[in-house]
C-alpha atoms as a PDB file:
ATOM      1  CA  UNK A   1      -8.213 -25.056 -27.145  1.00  0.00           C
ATOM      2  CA  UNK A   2      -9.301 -28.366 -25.273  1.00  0.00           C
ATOM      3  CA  UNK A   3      -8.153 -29.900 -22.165  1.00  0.00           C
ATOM      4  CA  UNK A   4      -4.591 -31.089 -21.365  1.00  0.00           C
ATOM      5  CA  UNK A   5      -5.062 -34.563 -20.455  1.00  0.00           C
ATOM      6  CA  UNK A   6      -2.224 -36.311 -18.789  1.00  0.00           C
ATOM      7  CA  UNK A   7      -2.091 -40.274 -17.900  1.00  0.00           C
ATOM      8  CA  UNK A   8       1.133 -41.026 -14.747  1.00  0.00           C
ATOM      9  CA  UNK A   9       1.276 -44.586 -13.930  1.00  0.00           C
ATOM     10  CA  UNK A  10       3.056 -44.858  -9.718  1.00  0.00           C
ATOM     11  CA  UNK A  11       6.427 -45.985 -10.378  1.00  0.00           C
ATOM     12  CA  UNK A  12       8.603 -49.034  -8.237  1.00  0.00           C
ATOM     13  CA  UNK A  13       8.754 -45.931  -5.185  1.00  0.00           C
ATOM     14  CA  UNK A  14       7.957 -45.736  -1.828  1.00  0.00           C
ATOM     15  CA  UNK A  15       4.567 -44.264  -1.322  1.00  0.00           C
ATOM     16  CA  UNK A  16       3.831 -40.505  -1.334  1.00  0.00           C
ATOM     17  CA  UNK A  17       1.390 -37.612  -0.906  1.00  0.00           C
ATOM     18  CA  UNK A  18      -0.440 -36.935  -4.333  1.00  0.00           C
ATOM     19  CA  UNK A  19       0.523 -33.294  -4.921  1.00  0.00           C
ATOM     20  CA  UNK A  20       3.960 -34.048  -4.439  1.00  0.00           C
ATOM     21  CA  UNK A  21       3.513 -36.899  -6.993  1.00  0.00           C
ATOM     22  CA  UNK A  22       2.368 -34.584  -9.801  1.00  0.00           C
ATOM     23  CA  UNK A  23       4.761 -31.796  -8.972  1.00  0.00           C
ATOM     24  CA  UNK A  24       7.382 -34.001 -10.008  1.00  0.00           C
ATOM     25  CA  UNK A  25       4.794 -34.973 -12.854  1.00  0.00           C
ATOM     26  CA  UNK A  26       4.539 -31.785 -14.007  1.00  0.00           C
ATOM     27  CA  UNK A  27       7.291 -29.596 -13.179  1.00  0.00           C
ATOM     28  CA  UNK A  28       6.445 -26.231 -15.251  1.00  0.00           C
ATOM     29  CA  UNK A  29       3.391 -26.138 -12.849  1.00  0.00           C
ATOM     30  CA  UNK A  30       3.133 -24.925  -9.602  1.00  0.00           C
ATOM     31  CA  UNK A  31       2.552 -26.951  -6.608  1.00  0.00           C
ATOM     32  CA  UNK A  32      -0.599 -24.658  -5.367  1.00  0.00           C
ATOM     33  CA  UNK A  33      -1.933 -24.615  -8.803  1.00  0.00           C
ATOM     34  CA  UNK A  34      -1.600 -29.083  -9.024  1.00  0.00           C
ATOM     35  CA  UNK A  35      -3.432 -28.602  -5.287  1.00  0.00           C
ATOM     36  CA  UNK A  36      -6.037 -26.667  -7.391  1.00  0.00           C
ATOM     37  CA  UNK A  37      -6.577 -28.844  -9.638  1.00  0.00           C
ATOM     38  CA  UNK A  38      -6.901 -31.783  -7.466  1.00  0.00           C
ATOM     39  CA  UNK A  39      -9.555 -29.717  -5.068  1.00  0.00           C
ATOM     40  CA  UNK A  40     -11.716 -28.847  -8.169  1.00  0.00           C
ATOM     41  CA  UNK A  41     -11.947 -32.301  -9.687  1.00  0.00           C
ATOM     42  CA  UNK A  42      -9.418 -32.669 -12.267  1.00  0.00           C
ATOM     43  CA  UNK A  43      -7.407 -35.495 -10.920  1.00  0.00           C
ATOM     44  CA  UNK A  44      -8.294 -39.062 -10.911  1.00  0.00           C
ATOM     45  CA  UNK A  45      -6.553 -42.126  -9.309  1.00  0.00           C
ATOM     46  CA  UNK A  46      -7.135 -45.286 -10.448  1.00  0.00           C
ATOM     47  CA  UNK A  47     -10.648 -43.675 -12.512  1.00  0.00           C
ATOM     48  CA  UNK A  48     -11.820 -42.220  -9.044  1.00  0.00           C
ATOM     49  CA  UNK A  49     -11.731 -38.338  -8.265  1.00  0.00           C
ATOM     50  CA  UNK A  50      -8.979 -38.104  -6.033  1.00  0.00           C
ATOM     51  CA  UNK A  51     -10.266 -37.132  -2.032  1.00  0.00           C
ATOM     52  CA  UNK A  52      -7.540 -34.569  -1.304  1.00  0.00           C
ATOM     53  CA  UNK A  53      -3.808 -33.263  -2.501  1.00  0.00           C
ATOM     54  CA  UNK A  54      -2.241 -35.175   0.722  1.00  0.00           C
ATOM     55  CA  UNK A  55      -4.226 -38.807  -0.426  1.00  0.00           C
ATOM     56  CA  UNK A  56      -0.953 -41.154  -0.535  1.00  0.00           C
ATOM     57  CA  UNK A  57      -0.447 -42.767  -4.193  1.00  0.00           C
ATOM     58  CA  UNK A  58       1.479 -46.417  -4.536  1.00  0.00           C
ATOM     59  CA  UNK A  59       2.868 -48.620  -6.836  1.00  0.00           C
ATOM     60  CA  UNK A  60       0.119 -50.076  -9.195  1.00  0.00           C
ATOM     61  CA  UNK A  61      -1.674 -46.908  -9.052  1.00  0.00           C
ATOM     62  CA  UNK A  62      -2.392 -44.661 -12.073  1.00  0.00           C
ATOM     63  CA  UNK A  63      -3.060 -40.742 -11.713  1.00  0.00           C
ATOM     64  CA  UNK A  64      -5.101 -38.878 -14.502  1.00  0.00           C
ATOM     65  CA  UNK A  65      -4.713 -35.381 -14.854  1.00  0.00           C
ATOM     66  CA  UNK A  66      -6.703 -33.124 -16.746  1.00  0.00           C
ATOM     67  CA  UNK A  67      -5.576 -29.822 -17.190  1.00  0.00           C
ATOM     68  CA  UNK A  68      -8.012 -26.955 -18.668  1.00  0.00           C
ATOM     69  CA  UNK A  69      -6.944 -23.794 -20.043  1.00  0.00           C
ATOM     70  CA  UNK A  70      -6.783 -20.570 -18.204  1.00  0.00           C
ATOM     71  CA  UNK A  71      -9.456 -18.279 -18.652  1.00  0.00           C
ATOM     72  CA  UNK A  72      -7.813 -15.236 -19.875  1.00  0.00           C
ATOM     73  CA  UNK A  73      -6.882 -11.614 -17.618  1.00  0.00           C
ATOM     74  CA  UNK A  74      -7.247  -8.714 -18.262  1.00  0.00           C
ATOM     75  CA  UNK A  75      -4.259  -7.515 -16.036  1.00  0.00           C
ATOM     76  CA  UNK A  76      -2.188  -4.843 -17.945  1.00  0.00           C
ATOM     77  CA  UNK A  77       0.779  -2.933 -16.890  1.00  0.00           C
ATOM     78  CA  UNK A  78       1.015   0.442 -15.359  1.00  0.00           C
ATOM     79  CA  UNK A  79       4.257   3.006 -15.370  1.00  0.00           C
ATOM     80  CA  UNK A  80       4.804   3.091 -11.549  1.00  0.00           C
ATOM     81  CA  UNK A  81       8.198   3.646  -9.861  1.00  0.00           C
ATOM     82  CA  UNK A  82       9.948   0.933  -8.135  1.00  0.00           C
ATOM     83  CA  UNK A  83      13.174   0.556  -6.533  1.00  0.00           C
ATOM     84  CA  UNK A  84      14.805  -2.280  -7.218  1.00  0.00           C
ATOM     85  CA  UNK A  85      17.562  -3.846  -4.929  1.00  0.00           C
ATOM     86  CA  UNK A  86      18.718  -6.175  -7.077  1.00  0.00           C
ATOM     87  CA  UNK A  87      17.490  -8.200 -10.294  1.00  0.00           C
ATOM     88  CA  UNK A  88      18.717 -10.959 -12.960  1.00  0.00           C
ATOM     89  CA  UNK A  89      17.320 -13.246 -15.373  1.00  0.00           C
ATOM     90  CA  UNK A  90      15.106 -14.917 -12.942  1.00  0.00           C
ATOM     91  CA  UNK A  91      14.152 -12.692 -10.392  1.00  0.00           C
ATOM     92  CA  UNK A  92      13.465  -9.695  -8.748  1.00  0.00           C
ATOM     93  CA  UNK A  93      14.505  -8.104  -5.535  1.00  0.00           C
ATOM     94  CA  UNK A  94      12.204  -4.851  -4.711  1.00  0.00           C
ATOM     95  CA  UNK A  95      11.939  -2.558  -1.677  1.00  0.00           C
ATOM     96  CA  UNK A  96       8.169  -1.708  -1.750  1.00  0.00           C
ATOM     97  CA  UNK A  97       6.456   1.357  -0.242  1.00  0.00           C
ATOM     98  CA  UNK A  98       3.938   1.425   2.077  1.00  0.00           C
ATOM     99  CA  UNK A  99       0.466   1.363   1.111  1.00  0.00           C
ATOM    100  CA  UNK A 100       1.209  -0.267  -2.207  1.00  0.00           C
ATOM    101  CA  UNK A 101      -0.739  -3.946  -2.449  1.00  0.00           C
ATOM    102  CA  UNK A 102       1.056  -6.787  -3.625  1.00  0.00           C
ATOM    103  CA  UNK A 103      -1.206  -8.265  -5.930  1.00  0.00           C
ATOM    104  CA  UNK A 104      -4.748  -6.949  -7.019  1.00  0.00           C
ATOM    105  CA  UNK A 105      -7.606  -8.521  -5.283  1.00  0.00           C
ATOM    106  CA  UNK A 106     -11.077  -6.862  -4.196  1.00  0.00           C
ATOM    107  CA  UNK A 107     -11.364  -2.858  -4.428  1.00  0.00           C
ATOM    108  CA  UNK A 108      -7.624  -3.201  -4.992  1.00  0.00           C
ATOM    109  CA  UNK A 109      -7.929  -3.489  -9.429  1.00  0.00           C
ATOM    110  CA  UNK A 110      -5.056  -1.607  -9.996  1.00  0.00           C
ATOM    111  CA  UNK A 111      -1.805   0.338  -8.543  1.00  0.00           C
ATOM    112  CA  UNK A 112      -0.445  -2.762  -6.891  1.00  0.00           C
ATOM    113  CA  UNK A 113       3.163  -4.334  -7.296  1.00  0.00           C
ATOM    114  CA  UNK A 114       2.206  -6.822  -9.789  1.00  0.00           C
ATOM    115  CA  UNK A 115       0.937  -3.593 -11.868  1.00  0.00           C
ATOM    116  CA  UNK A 116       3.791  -1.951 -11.280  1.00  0.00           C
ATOM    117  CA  UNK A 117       6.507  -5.206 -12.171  1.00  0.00           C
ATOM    118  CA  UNK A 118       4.372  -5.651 -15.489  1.00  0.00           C
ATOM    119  CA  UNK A 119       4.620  -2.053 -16.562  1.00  0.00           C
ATOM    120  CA  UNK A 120       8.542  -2.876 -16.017  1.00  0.00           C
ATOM    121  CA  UNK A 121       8.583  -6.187 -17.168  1.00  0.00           C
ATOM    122  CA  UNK A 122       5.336  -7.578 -19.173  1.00  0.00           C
ATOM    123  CA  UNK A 123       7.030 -10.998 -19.698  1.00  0.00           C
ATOM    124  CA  UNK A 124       6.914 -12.028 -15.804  1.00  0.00           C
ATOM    125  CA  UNK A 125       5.489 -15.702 -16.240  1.00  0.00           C
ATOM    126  CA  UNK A 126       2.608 -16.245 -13.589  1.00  0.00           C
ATOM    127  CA  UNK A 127      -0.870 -17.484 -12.834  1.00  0.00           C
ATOM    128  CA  UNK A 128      -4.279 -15.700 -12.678  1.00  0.00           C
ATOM    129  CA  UNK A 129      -3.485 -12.419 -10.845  1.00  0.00           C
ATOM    130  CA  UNK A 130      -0.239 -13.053  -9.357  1.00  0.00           C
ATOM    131  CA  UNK A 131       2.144 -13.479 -11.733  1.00  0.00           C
ATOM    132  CA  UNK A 132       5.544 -13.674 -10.325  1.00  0.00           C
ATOM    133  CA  UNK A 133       4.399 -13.466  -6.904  1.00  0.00           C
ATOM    134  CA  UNK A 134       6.179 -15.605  -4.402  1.00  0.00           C
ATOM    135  CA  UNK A 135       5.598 -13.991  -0.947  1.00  0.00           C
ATOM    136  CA  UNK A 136       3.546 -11.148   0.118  1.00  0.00           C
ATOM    137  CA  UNK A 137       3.715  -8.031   2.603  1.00  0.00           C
ATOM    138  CA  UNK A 138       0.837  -6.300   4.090  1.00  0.00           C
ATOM    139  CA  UNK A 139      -0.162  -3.019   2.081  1.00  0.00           C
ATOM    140  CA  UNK A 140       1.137  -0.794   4.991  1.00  0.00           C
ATOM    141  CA  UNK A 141       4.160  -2.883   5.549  1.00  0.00           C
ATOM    142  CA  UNK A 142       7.365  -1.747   3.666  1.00  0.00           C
ATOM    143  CA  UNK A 143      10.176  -3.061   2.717  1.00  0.00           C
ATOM    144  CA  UNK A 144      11.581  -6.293   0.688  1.00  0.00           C
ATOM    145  CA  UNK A 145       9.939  -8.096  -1.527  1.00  0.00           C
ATOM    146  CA  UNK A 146      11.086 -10.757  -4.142  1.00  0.00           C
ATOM    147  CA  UNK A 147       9.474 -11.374  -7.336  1.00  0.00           C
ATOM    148  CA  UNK A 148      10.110 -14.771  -9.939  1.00  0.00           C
ATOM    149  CA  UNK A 149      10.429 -14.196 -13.340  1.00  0.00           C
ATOM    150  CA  UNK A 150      10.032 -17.382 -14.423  1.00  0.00           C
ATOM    151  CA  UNK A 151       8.066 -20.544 -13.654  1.00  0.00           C
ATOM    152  CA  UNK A 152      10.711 -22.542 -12.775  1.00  0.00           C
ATOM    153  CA  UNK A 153      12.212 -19.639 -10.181  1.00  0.00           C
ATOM    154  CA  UNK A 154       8.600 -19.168  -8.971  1.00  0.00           C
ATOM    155  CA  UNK A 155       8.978 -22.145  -7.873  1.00  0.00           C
ATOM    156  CA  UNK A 156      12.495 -22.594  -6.579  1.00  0.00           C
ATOM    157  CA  UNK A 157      11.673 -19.717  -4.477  1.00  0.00           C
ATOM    158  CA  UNK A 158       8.403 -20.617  -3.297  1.00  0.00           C
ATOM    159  CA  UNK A 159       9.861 -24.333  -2.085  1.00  0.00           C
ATOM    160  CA  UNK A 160      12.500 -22.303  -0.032  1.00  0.00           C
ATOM    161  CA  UNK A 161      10.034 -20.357   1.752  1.00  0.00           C
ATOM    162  CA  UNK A 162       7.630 -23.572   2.261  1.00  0.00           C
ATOM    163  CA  UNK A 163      10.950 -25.427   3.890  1.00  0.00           C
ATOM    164  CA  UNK A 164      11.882 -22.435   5.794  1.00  0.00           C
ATOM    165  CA  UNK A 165      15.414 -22.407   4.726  1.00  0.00           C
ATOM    166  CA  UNK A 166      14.169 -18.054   4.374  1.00  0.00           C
ATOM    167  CA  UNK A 167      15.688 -15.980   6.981  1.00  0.00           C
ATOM    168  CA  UNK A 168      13.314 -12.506   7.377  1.00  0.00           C
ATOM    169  CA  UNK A 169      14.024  -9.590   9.141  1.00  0.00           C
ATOM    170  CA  UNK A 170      12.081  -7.563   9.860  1.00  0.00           C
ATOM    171  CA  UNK A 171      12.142  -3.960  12.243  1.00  0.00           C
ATOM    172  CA  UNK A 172       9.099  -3.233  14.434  1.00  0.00           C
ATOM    173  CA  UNK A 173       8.394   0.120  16.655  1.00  0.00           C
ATOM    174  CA  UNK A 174       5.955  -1.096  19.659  1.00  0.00           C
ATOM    175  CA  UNK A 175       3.821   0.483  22.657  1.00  0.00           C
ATOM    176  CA  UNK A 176       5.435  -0.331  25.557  1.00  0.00           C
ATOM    177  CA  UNK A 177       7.813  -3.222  25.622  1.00  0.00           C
ATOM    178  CA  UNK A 178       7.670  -7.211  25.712  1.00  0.00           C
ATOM    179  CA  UNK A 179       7.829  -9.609  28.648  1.00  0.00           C
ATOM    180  CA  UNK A 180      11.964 -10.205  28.145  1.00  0.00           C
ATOM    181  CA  UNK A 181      14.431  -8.306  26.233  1.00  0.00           C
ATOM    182  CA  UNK A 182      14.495 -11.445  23.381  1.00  0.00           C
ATOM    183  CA  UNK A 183      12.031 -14.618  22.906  1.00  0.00           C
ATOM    184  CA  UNK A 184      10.220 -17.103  20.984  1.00  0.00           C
ATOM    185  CA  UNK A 185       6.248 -16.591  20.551  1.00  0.00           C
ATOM    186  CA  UNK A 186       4.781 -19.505  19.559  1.00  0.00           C
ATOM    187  CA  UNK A 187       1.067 -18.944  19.284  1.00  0.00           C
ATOM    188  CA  UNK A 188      -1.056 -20.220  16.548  1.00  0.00           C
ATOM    189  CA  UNK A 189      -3.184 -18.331  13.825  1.00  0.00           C
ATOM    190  CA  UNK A 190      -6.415 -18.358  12.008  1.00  0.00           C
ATOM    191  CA  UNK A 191      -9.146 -16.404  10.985  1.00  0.00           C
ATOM    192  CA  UNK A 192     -10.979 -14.405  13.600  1.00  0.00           C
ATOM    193  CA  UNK A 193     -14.122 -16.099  14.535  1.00  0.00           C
ATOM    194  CA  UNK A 194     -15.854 -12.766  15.667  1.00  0.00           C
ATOM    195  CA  UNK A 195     -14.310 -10.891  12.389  1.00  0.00           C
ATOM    196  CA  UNK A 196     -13.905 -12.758   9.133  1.00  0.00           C
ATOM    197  CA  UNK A 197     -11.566  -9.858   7.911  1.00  0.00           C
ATOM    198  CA  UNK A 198      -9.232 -10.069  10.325  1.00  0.00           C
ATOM    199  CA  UNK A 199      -6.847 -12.559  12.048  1.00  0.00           C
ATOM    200  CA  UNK A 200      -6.412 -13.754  15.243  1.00  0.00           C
ATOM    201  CA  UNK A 201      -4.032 -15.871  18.276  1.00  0.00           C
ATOM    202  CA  UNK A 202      -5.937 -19.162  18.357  1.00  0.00           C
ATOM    203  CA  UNK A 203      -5.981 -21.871  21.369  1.00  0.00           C
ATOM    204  CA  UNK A 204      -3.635 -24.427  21.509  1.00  0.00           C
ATOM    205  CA  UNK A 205      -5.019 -26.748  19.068  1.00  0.00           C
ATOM    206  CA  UNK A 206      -6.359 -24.900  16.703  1.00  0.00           C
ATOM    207  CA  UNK A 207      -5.339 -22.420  14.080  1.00  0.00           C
ATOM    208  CA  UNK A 208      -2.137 -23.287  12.008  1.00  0.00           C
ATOM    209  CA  UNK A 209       1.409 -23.470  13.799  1.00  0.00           C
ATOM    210  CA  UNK A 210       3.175 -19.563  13.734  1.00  0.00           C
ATOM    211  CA  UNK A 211       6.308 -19.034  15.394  1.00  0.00           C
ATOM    212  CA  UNK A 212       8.393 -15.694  15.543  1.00  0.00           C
ATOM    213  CA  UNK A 213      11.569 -14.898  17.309  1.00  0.00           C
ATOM    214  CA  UNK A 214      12.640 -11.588  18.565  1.00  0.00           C
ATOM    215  CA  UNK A 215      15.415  -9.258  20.390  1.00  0.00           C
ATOM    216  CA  UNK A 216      15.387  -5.480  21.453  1.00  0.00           C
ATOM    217  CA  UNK A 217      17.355  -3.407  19.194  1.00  0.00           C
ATOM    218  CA  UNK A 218      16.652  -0.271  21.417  1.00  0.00           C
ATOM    219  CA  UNK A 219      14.689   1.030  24.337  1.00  0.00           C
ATOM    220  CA  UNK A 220      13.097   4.072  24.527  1.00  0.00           C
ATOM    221  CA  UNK A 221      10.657   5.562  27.429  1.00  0.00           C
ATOM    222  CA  UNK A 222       7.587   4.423  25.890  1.00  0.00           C
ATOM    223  CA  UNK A 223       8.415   2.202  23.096  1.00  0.00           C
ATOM    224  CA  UNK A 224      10.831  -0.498  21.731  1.00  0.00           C
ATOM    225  CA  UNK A 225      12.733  -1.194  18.741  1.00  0.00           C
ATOM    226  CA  UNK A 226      12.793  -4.948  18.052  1.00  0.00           C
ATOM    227  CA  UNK A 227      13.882  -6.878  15.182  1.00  0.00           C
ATOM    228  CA  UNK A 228      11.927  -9.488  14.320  1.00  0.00           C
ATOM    229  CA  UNK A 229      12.474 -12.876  12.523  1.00  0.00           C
ATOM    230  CA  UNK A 230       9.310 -14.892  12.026  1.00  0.00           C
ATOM    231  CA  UNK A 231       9.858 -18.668  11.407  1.00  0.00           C
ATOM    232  CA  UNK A 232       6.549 -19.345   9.520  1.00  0.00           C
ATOM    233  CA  UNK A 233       4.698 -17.179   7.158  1.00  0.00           C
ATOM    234  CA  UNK A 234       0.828 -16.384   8.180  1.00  0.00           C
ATOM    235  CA  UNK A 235      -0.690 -13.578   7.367  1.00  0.00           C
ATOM    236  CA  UNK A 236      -0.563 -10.733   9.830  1.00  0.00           C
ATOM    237  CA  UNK A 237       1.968 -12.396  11.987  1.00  0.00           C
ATOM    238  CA  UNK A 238       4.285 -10.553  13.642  1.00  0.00           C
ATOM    239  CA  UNK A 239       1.359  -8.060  14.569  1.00  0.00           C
ATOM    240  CA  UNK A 240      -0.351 -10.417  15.864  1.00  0.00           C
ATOM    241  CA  UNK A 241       2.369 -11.903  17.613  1.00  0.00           C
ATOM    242  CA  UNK A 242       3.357  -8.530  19.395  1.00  0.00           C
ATOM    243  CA  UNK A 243      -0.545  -7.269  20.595  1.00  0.00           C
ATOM    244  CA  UNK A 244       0.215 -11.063  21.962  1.00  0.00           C
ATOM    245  CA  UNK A 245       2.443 -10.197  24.036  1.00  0.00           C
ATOM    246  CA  UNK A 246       1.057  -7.236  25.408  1.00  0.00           C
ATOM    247  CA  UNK A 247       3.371  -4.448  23.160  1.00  0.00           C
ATOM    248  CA  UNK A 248       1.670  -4.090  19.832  1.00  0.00           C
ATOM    249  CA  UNK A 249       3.209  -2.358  16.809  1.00  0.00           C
ATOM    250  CA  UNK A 250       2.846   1.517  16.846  1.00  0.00           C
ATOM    251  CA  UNK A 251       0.246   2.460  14.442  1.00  0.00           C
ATOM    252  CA  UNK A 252      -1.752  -0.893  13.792  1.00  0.00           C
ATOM    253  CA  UNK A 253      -5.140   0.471  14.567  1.00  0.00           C
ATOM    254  CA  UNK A 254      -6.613  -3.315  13.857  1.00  0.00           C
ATOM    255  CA  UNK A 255      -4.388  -5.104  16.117  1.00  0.00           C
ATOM    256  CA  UNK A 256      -2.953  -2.634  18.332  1.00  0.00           C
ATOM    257  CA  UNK A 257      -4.147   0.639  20.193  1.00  0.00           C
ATOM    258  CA  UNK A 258      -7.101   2.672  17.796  1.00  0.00           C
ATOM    259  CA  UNK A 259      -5.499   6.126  18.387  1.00  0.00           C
ATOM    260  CA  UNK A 260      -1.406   5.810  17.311  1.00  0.00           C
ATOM    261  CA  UNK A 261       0.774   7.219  19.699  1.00  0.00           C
ATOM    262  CA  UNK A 262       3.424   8.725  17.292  1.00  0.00           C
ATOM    263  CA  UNK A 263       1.763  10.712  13.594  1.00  0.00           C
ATOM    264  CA  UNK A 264       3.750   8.464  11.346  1.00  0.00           C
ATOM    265  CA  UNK A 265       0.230   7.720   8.572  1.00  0.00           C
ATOM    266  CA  UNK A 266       0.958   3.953   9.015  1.00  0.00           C
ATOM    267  CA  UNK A 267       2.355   1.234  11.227  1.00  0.00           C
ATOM    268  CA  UNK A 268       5.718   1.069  11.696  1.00  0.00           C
ATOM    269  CA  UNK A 269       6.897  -2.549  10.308  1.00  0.00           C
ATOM    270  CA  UNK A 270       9.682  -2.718   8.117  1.00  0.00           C
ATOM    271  CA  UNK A 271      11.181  -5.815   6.011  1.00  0.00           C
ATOM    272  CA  UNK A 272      14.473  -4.795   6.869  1.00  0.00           C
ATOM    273  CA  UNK A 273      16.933  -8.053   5.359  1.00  0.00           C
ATOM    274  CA  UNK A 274      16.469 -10.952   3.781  1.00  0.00           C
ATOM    275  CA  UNK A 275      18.362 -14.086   3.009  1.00  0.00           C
ATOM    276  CA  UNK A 276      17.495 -16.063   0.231  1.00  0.00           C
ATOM    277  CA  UNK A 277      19.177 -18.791  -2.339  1.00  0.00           C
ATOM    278  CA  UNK A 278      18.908 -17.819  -5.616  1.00  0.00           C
ATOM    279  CA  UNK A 279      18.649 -20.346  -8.794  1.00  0.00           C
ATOM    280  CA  UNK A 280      22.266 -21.760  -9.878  1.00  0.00           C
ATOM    281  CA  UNK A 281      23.420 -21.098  -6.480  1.00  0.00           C
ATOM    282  CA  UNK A 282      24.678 -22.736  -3.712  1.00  0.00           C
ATOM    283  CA  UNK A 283      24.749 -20.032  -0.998  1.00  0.00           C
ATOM    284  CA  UNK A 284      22.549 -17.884   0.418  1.00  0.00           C
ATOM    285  CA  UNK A 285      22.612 -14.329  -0.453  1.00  0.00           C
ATOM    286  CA  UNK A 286      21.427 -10.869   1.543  1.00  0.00           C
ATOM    287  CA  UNK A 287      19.164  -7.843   0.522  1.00  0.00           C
ATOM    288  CA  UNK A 288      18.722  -5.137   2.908  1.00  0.00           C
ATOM    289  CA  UNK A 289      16.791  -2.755   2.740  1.00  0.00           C
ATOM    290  CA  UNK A 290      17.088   0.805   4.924  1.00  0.00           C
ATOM    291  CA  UNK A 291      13.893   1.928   6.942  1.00  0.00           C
ATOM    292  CA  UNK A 292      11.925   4.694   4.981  1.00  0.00           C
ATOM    293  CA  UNK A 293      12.207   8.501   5.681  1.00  0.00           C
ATOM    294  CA  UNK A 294       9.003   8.584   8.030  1.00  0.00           C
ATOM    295  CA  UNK A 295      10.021   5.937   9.760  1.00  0.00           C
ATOM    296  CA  UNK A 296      14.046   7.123  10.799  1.00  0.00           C
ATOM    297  CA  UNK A 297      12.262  10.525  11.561  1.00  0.00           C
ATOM    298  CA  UNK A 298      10.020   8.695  14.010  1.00  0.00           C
ATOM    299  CA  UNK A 299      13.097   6.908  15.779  1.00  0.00           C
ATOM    300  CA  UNK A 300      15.033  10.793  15.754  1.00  0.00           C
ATOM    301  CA  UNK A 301      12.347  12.127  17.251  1.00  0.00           C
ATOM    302  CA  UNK A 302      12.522   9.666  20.082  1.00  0.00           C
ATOM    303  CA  UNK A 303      15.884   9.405  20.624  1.00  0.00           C
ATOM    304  CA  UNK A 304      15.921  13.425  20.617  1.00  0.00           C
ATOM    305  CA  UNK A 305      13.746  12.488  23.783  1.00  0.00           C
ATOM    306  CA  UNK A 306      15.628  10.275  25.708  1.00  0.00           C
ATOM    307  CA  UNK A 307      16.252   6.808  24.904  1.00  0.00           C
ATOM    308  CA  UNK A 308      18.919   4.216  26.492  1.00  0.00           C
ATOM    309  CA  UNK A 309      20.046   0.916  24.620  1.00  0.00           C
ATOM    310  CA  UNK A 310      18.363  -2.336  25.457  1.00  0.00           C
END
């Protein structure tokens, strides 16, 4: 099968970015796969390869898109447990383990949650090798997780998340304890210079914009309980964020302290809550999801010590 080729002459409107242009275009696709597109060649303005998604398009322009077929996947299902929190027609609501990947990538080819949501449901509409996929966790991060079914919830979902209008909670065990008992970090991210693999607080300046509020849930002699609620969505985060202010999470050996001070096999970072609109709705609901076994053990174990509320 050829090429999709698709001819949008700039209507009467006020002028706007390109890629929000051809979403509107082209609604069954998704915005990151139009910005694709557009970075690889396949979109012309006016007969000229358009410069970048954000390039602003006006009346008396035309935009040509041409839209090649996607190389098939292999990407088959696999019979995996999961534990669902809540599901319908469009999506799915999952509380994921830790240690299970999101979505396969490099030395990660199979196991992962997409694996797992295929083996459960093989229709889940998608893209390359993340169908359904809106949002992602870190492997050793547990907790909620939601999943689109469809194209068009993909990307209801994915717009809600991109506007912020997502409230995330998340609970956090750290060494130590931060500056004040509740804050605002606001401290930008980007790729480590001295590390590719990792992440890292950038200068003012540079980096992209990552904000994170928090409050102390509980105090204990050597650690904290705090709930978390990041405001953006880079990866690594609220990790990051903590080691930034001087308490990292207990048992992040690449952010925080190399040797864990309590044996829990992971760091503790749970996606406790989440608020989210779903399709055909006009409210908000909430998914909660309860910390894991080796986590509430850890937070017995300290409060067998000696803890006080914070």
């Amino acid at each position: 099968m050829g090429d999709r080729v698709e001819v949008f002459p700039y209507p009467d409107e006020p002028p706007e970015r390109l890629d929000k242009f051809l979403v509107r275009c082209l609604p069954e696709f998704s915005r990151t796969r139009l910005q694709g597109l557009i970075a690889e060649g396949f979109v012309r303005v006016n007969g000229q390869p358009a410069r970048k998604a954000g390039m602003t398009v006006e009346p008396g322009m035309v935009v040509e898109v041409r839209i090649p077929p996607l190389p098939p996947i292999e990407l088959a299902g696999e019979t995996i447990p999961l534990e669902i929190v809540f599901e319908n027609e469009d999506l799915l609501v999952i509380n994921k383990p830790a240690g299970m990947v999101v979505h396969p990538a490099a030395g990660h080819d199979s196991g992962t949650l997409v694996h797992a949501v295929l083996g459960y449901e093989p229709d889940v509409e998608g893209e390359g090798l993340r169908p359904g996929v809106v949002h992602r966790l870190d492997r050793d991060t547990s907790g909620l997780i939601v999943l689109a079914r469809t194209e068009q919830a993909h990307r209801f979902l994915q717009d809600q998340f991109r506007l912020r209008q997502v409230v995330k909670t998340y609970l956090a065990l750290v060494d130590g304890a931060p500056p004040t008992p509740s804050g605002r970090v606001e401290a930008p991210i980007g790729r480590d210079p001295r590390d590719r693999k990792k992440m890292a607080v950038m200068p003012l300046g540079k980096g992209r914009e990552a904000i994170s509020e928090y409050r102390t849930r509980e105090r204990f002699r050597r650690h904290t309980l705090l709930e978390v609620r990041p405001l953006t969505g880079r990866t690594h985060q609220i990790r990051l964020h903590c080691a930034f202010l001087g308490c990292p999470v207990v048992g992040d050996v690449v952010y925080g302290r190399k040797k864990p001070t309590l044996p829990i096999g992971r760091h503790f970072l749970h996606a406790a809550a989440l608020e989210i609109r779903l399709p055909g709705e006009s409210r908000p609901r909430r998914f909660e999801a309860p910390l894991p076994a080796e986590l509430e053990q850890a937070l017995r174990q300290l409060r067998e010590e000696g803890s006080g509320r914070g």
